[in-house]
C-alpha atoms as a PDB file:
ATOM      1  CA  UNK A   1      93.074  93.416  81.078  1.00  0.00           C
ATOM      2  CA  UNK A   2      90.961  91.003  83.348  1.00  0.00           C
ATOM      3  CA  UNK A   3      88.095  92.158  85.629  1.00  0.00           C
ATOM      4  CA  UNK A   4      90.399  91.991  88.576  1.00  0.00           C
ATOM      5  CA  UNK A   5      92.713  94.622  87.388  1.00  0.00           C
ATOM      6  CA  UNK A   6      90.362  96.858  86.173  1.00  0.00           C
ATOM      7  CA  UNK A   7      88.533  96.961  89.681  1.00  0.00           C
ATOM      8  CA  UNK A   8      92.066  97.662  90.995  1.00  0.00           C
ATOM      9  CA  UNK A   9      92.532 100.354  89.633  1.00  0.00           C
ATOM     10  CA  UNK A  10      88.566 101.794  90.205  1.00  0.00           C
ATOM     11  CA  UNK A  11      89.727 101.283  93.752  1.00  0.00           C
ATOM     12  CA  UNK A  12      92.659 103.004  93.886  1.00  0.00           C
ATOM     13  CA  UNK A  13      92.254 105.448  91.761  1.00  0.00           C
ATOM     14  CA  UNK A  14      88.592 106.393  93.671  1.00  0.00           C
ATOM     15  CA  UNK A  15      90.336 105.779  97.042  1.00  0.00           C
ATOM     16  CA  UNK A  16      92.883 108.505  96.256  1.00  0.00           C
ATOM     17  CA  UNK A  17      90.346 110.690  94.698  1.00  0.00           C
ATOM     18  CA  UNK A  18      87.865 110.803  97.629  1.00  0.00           C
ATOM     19  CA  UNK A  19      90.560 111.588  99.851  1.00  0.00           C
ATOM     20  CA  UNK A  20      91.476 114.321  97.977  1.00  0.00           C
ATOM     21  CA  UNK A  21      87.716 115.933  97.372  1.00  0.00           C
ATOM     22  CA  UNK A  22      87.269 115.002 101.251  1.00  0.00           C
ATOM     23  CA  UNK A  23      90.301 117.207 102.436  1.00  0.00           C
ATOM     24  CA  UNK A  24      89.774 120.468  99.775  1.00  0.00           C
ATOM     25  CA  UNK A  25      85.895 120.005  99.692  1.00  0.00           C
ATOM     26  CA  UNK A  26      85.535 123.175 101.143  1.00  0.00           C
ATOM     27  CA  UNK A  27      88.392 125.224  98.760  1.00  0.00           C
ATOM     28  CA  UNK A  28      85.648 124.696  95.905  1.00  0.00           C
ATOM     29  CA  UNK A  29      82.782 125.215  96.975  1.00  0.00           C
ATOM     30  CA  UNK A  30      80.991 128.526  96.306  1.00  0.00           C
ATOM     31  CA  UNK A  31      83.423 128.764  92.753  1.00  0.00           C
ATOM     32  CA  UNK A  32      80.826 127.696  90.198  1.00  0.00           C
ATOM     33  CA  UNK A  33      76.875 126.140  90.754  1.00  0.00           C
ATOM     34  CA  UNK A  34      77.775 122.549  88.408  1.00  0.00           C
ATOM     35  CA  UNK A  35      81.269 122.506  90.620  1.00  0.00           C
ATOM     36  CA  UNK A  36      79.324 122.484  93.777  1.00  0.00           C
ATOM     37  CA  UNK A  37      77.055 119.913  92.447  1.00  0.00           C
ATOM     38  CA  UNK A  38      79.740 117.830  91.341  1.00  0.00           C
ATOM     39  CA  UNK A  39      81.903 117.875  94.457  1.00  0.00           C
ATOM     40  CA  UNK A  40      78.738 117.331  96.942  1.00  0.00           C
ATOM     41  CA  UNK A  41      77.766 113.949  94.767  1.00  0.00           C
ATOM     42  CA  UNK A  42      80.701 112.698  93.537  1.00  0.00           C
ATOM     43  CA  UNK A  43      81.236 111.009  96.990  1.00  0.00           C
ATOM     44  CA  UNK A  44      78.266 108.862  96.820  1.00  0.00           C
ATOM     45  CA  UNK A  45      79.843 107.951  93.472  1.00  0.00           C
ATOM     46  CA  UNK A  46      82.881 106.840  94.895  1.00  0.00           C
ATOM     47  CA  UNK A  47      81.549 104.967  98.136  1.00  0.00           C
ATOM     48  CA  UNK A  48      79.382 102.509  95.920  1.00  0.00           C
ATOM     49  CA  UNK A  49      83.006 101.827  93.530  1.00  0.00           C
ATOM     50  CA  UNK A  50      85.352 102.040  96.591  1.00  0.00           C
ATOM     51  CA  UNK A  51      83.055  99.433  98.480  1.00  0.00           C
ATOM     52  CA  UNK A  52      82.412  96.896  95.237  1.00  0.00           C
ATOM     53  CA  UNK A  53      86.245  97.040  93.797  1.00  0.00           C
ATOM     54  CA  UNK A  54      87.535  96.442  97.378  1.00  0.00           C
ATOM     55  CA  UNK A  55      85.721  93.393  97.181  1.00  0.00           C
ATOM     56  CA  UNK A  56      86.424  92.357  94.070  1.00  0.00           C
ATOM     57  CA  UNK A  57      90.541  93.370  94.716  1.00  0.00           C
ATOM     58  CA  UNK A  58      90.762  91.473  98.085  1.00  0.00           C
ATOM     59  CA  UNK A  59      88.167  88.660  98.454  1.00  0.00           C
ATOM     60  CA  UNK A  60      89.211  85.471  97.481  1.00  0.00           C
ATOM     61  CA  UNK A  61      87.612  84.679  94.801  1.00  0.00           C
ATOM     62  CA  UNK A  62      84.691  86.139  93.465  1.00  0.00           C
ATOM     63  CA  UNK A  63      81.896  84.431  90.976  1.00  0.00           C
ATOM     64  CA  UNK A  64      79.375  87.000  88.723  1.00  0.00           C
ATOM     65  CA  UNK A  65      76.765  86.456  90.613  1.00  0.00           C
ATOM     66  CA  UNK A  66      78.729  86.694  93.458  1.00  0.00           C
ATOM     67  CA  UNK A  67      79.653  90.090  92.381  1.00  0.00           C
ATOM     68  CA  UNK A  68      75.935  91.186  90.850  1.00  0.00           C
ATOM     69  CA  UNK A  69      75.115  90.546  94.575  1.00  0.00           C
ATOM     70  CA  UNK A  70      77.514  93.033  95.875  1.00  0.00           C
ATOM     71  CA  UNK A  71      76.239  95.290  93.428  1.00  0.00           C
ATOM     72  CA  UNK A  72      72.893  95.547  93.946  1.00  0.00           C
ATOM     73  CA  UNK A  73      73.362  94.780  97.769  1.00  0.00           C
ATOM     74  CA  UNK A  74      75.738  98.349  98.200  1.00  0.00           C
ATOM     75  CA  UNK A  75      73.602 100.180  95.772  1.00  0.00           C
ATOM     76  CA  UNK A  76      70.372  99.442  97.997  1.00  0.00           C
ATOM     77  CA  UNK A  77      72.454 100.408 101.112  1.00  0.00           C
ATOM     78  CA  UNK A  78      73.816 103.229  99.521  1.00  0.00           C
ATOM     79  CA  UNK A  79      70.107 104.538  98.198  1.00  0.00           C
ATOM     80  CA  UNK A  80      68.741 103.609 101.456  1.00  0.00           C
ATOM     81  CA  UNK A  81      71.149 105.848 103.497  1.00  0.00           C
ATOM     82  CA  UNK A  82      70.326 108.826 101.004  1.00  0.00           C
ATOM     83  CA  UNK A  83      66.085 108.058 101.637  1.00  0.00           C
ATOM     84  CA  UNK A  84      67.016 108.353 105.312  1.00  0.00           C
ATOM     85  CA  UNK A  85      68.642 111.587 105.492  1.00  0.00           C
ATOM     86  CA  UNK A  86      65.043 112.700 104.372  1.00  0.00           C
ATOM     87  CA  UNK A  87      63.786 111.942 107.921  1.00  0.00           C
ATOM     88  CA  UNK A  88      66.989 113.175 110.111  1.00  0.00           C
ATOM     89  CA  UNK A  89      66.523 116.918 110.363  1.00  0.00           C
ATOM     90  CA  UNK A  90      70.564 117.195 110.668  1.00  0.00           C
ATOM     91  CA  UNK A  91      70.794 115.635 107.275  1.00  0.00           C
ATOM     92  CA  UNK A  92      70.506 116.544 104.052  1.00  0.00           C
ATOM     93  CA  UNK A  93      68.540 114.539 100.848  1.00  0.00           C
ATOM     94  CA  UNK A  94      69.846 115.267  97.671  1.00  0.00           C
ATOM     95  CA  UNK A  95      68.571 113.967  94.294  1.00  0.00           C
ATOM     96  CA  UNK A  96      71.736 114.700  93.183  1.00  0.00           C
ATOM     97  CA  UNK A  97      73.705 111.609  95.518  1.00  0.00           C
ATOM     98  CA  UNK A  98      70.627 109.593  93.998  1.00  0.00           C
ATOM     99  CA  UNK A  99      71.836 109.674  90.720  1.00  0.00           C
ATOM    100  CA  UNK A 100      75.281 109.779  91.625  1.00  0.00           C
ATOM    101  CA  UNK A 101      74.636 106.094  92.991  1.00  0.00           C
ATOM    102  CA  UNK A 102      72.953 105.421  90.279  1.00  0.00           C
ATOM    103  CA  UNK A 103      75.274 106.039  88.061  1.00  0.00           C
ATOM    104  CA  UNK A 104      77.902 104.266  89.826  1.00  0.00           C
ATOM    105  CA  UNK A 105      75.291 101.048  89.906  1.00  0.00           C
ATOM    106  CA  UNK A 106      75.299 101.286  86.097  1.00  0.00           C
ATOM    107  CA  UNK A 107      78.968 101.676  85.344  1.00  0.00           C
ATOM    108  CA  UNK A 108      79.646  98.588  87.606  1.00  0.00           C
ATOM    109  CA  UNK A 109      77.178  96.609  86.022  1.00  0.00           C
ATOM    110  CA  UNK A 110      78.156  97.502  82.619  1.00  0.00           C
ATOM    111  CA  UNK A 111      81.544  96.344  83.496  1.00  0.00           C
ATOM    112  CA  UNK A 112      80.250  93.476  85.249  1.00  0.00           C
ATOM    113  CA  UNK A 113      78.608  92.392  81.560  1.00  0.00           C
ATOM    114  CA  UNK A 114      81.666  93.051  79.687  1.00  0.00           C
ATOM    115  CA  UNK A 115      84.289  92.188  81.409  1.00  0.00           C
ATOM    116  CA  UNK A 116      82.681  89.352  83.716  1.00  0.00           C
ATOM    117  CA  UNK A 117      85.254  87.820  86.470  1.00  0.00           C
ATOM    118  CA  UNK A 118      83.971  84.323  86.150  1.00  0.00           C
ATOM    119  CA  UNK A 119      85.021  81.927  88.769  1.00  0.00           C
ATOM    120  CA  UNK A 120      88.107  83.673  89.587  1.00  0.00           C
ATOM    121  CA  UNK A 121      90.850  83.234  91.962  1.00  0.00           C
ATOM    122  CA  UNK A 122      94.071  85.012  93.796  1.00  0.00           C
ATOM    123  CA  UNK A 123      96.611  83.747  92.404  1.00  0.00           C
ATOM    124  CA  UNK A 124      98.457  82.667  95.461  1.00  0.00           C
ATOM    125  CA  UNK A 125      95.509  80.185  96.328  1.00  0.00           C
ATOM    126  CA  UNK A 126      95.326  79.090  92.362  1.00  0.00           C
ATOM    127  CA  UNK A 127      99.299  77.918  93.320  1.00  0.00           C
ATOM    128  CA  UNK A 128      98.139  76.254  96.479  1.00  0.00           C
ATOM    129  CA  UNK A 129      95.454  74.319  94.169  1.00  0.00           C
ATOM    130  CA  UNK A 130      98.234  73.737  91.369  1.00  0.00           C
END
């Protein structure tokens, strides 16, 4: 399975699974302490993978470094939203969306080693090219 399809399916499947936490956030919470943690950080999760496999699924073609760009460029936006919240006395700062991001940083760039996308292109432009 190439790079491509794997952040396909990161994007769907964390599309679909945002919208669902998004709509029955509020069902769960109060059920169990690790639940509550889980469904108030998972989001920060899923906006750094939803963000980085939407590029990777619809721009036209994407180089590694490239994509290490996008990476680290939505992780620092991401941990620079959370640092803000500190200051906004409507918000809230939670360690716990700090990792979260974290985490997603890490499993992108461990796929990004692995499974590297090279110079690739759509397919429809690659039979323009042809």
């Amino acid at each position: 399975m190439d790079n491509r399809a794997i952040h396909l399916i990161m994007f769907t499947l964390s599309a679909i699974l945002s919208l669902a936490i998004k709509l029955n956030r509020e069902v769960y919470i109060g059920i169990n302490g690790g639940l509550d943690v889980l469904m108030g950080s998972v989001m920060s999760y899923l906006y750094v993978v939803i963000l980085v496999s939407g590029y990777v699924t619809f721009a036209h073609s994407v180089t590694n470094r490239k994509l290490r760009n996008c990476i680290i460029s939505i992780t620092c936006g991401a941990l620079l939203w959370e640092v803000h919240q500190a200051f906004i006395p409507e918000m809230y700062f939670d360690w716990n969306d700090i990792v979260a991001t974290l985490l997603a940083f890490t499993v992108l760039m461990l796929i990004q080693r692995y499974k590297p996308v090279g110079n690739s292109v759509h397919s429809s432009a690659a039979i323009g090219n042809g």
